[in-house]
C-alpha atoms as a PDB file:
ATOM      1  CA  UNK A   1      79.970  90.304 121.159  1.00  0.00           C
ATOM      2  CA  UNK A   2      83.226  88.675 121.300  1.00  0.00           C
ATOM      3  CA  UNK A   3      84.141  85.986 118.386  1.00  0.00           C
ATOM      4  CA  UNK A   4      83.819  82.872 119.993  1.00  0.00           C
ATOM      5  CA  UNK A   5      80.672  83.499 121.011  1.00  0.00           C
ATOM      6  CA  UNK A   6      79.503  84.629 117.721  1.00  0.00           C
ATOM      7  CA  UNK A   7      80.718  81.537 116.001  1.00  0.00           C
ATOM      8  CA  UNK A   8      78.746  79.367 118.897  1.00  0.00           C
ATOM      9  CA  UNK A   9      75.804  80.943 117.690  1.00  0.00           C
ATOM     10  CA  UNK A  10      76.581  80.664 113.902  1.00  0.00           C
ATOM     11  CA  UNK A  11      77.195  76.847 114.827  1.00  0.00           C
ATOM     12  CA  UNK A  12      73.988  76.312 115.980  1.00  0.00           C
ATOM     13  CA  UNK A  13      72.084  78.462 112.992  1.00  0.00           C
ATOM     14  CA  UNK A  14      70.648  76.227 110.282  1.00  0.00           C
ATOM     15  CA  UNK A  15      74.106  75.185 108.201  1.00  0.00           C
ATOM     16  CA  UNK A  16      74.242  75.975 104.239  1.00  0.00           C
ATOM     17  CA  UNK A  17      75.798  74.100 101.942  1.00  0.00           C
ATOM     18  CA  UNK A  18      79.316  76.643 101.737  1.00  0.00           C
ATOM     19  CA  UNK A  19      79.180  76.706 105.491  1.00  0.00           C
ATOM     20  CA  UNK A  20      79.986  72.669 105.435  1.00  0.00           C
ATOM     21  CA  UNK A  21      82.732  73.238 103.275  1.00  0.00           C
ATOM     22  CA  UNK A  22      86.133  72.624 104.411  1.00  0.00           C
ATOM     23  CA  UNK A  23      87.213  75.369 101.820  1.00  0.00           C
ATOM     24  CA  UNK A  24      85.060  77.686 103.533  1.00  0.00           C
ATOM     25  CA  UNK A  25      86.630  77.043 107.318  1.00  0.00           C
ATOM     26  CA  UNK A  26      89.797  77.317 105.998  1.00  0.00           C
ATOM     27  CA  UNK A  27      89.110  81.200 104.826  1.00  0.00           C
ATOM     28  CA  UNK A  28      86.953  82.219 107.539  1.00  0.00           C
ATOM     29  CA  UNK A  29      90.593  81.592 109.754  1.00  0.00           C
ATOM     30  CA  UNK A  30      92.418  82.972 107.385  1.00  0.00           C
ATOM     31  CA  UNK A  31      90.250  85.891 107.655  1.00  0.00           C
ATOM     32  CA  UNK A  32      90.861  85.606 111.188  1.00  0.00           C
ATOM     33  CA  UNK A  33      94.451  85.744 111.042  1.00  0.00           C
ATOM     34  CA  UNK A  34      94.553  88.191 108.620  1.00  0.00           C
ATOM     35  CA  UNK A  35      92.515  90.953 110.873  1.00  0.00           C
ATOM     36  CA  UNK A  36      95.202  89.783 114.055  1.00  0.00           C
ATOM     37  CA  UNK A  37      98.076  90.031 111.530  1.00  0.00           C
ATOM     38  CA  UNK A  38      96.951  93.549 110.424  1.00  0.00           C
ATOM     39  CA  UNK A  39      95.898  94.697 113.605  1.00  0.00           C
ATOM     40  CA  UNK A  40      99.876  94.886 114.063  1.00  0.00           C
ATOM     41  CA  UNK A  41     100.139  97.497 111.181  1.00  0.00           C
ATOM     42  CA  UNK A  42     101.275 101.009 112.006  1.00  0.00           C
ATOM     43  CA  UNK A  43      98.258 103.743 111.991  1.00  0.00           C
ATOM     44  CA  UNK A  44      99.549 105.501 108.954  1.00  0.00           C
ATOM     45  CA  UNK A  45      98.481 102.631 107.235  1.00  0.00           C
ATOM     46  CA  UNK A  46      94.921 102.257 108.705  1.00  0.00           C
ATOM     47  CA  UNK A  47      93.182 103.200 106.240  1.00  0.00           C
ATOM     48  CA  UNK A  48      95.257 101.812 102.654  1.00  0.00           C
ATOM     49  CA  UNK A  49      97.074  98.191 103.750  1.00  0.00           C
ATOM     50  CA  UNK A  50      95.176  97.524 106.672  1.00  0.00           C
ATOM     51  CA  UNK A  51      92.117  97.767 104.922  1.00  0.00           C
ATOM     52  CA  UNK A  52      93.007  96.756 101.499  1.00  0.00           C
ATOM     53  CA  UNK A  53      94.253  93.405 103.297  1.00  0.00           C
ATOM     54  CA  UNK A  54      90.762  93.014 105.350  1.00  0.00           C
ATOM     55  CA  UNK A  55      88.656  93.555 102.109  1.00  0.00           C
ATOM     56  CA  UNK A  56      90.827  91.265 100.302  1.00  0.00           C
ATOM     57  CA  UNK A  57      90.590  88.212 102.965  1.00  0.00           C
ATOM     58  CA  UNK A  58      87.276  88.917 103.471  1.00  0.00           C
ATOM     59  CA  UNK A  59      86.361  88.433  99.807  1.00  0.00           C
ATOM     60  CA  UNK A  60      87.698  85.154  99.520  1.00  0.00           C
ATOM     61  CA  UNK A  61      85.072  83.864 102.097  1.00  0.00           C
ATOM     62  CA  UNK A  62      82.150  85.850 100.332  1.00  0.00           C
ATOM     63  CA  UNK A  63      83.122  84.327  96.973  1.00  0.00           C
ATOM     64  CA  UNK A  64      83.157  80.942  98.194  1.00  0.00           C
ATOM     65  CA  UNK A  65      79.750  81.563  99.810  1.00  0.00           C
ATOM     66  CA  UNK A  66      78.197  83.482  96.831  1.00  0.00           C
ATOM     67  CA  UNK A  67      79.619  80.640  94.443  1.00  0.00           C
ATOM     68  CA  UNK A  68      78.361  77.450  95.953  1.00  0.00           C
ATOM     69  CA  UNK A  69      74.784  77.845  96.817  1.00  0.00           C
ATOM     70  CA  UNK A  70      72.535  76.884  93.899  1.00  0.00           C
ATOM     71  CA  UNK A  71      74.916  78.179  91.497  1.00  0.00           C
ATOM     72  CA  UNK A  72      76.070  75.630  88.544  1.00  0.00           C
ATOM     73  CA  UNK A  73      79.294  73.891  88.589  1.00  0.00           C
ATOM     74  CA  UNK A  74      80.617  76.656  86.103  1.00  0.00           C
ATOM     75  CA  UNK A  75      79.175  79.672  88.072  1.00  0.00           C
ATOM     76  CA  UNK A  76      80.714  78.182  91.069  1.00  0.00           C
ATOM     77  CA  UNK A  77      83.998  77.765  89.225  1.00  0.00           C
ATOM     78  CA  UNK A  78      84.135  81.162  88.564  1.00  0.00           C
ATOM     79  CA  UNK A  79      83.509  82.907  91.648  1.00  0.00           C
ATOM     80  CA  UNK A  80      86.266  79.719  93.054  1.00  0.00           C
ATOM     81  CA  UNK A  81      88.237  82.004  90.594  1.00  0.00           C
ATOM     82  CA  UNK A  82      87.506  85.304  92.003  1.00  0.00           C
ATOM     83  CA  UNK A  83      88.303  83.824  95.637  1.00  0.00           C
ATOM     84  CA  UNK A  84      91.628  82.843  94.239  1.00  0.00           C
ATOM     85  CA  UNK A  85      92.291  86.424  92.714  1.00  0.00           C
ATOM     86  CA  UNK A  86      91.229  87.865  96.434  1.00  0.00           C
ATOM     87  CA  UNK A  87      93.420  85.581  98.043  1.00  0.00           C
ATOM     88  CA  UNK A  88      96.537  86.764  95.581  1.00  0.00           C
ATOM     89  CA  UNK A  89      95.495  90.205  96.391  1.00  0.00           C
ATOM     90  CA  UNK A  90      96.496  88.938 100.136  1.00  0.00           C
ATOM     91  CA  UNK A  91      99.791  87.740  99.274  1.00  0.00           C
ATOM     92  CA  UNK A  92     100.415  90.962  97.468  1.00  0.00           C
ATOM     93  CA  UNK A  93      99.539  93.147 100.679  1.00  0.00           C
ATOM     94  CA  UNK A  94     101.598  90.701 102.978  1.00  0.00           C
ATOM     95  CA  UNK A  95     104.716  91.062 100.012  1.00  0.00           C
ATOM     96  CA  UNK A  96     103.965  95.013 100.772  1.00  0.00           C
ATOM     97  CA  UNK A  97     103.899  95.086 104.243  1.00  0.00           C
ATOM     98  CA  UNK A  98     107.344  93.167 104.370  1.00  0.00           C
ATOM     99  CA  UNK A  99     108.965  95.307 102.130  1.00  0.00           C
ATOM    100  CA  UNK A 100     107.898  98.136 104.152  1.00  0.00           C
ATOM    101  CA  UNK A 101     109.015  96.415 107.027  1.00  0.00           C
ATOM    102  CA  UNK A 102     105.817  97.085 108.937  1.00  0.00           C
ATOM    103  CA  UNK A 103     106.322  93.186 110.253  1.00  0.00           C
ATOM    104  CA  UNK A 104     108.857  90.717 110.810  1.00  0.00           C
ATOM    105  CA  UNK A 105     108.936  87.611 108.313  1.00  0.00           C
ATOM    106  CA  UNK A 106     109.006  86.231 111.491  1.00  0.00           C
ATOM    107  CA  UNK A 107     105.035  88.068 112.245  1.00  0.00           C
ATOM    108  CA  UNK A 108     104.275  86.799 108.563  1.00  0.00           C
ATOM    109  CA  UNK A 109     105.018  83.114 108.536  1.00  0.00           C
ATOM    110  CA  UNK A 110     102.148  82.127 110.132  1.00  0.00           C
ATOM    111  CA  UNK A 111      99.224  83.941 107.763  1.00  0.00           C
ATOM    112  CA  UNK A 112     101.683  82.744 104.821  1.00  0.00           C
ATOM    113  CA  UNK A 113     101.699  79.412 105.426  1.00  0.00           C
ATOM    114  CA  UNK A 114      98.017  78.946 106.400  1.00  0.00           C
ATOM    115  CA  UNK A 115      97.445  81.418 102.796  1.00  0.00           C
ATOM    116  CA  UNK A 116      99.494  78.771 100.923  1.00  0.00           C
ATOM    117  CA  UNK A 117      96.944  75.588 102.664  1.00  0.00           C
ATOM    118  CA  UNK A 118      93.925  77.728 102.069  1.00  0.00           C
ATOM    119  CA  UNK A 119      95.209  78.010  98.374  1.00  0.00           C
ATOM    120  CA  UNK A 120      96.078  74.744  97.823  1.00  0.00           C
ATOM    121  CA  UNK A 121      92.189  73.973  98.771  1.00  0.00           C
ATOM    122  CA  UNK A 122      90.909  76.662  96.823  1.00  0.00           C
ATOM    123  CA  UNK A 123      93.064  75.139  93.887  1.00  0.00           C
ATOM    124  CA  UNK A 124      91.710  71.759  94.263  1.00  0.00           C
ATOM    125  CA  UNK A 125      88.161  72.205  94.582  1.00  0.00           C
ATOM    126  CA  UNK A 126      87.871  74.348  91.242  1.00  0.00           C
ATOM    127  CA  UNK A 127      89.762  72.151  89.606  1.00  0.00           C
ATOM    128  CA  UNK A 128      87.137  69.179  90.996  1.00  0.00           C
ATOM    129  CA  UNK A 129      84.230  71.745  88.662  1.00  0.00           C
ATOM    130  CA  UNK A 130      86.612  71.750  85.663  1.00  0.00           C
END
């Protein structure tokens, strides 16, 4: 099933709280971006970068999720936390990956600067908990 039609039928599903979050739209894209971005990767690195980016993104959006639904503001905080660690992790593969010169900076941009947005948003709910 391709991914538009996936996400129509995830639209119409009953909606949970994290799924209403803005937070949590911003990191399923970035997740989104991040498996289009890696895609690009050379094969040799299938299996350590490739992946290790994928886990990483995808983490972010699980944390958000697993944080936000009946959790207290301090539970929530911390798993805001964990996302935040995940999404470093990111940065750190994408820091790799240029260094390697796998991709352009020109390739990289892109999944930087929507990283930095989803950060900033990331930032500024858990400091909305503190």
């Amino acid at each position: 099933m391709n991914r538009s039609r996936a996400g129509d039928r995830a639209n119409s599903a009953t909606k949970y709280k994290f799924q209403k979050l803005a937070v949590y739209q911003s990191a399923l894209e970035y997740v989104d971006q991040t498996y289009t971005v890696s895609s690009q990767l050379p094969d040799s690195e299938r299996f350590n970068l490739r992946s290790q980016v994928e886990r990483a993104a995808t983490s972010i959006v699980l944390n958000i999720a697993e944080g936000s639904t009946g959790q207290t503001d301090a539970e929530q905080h911390r798993f805001l936390g964990l996302a935040l660690r995940s999404f470093l992790e990111t940065v750190a593969c994408w820091d790799l990956i240029a260094r390697r010169d796998y991709l352009s900076s020109e390739t990289l941009r892109p999944i930087r600067d929507s990283g930095h947005r989803l950060f900033v948003k990331l930032q500024a709910m858990r400091r909305s908990l503190a």
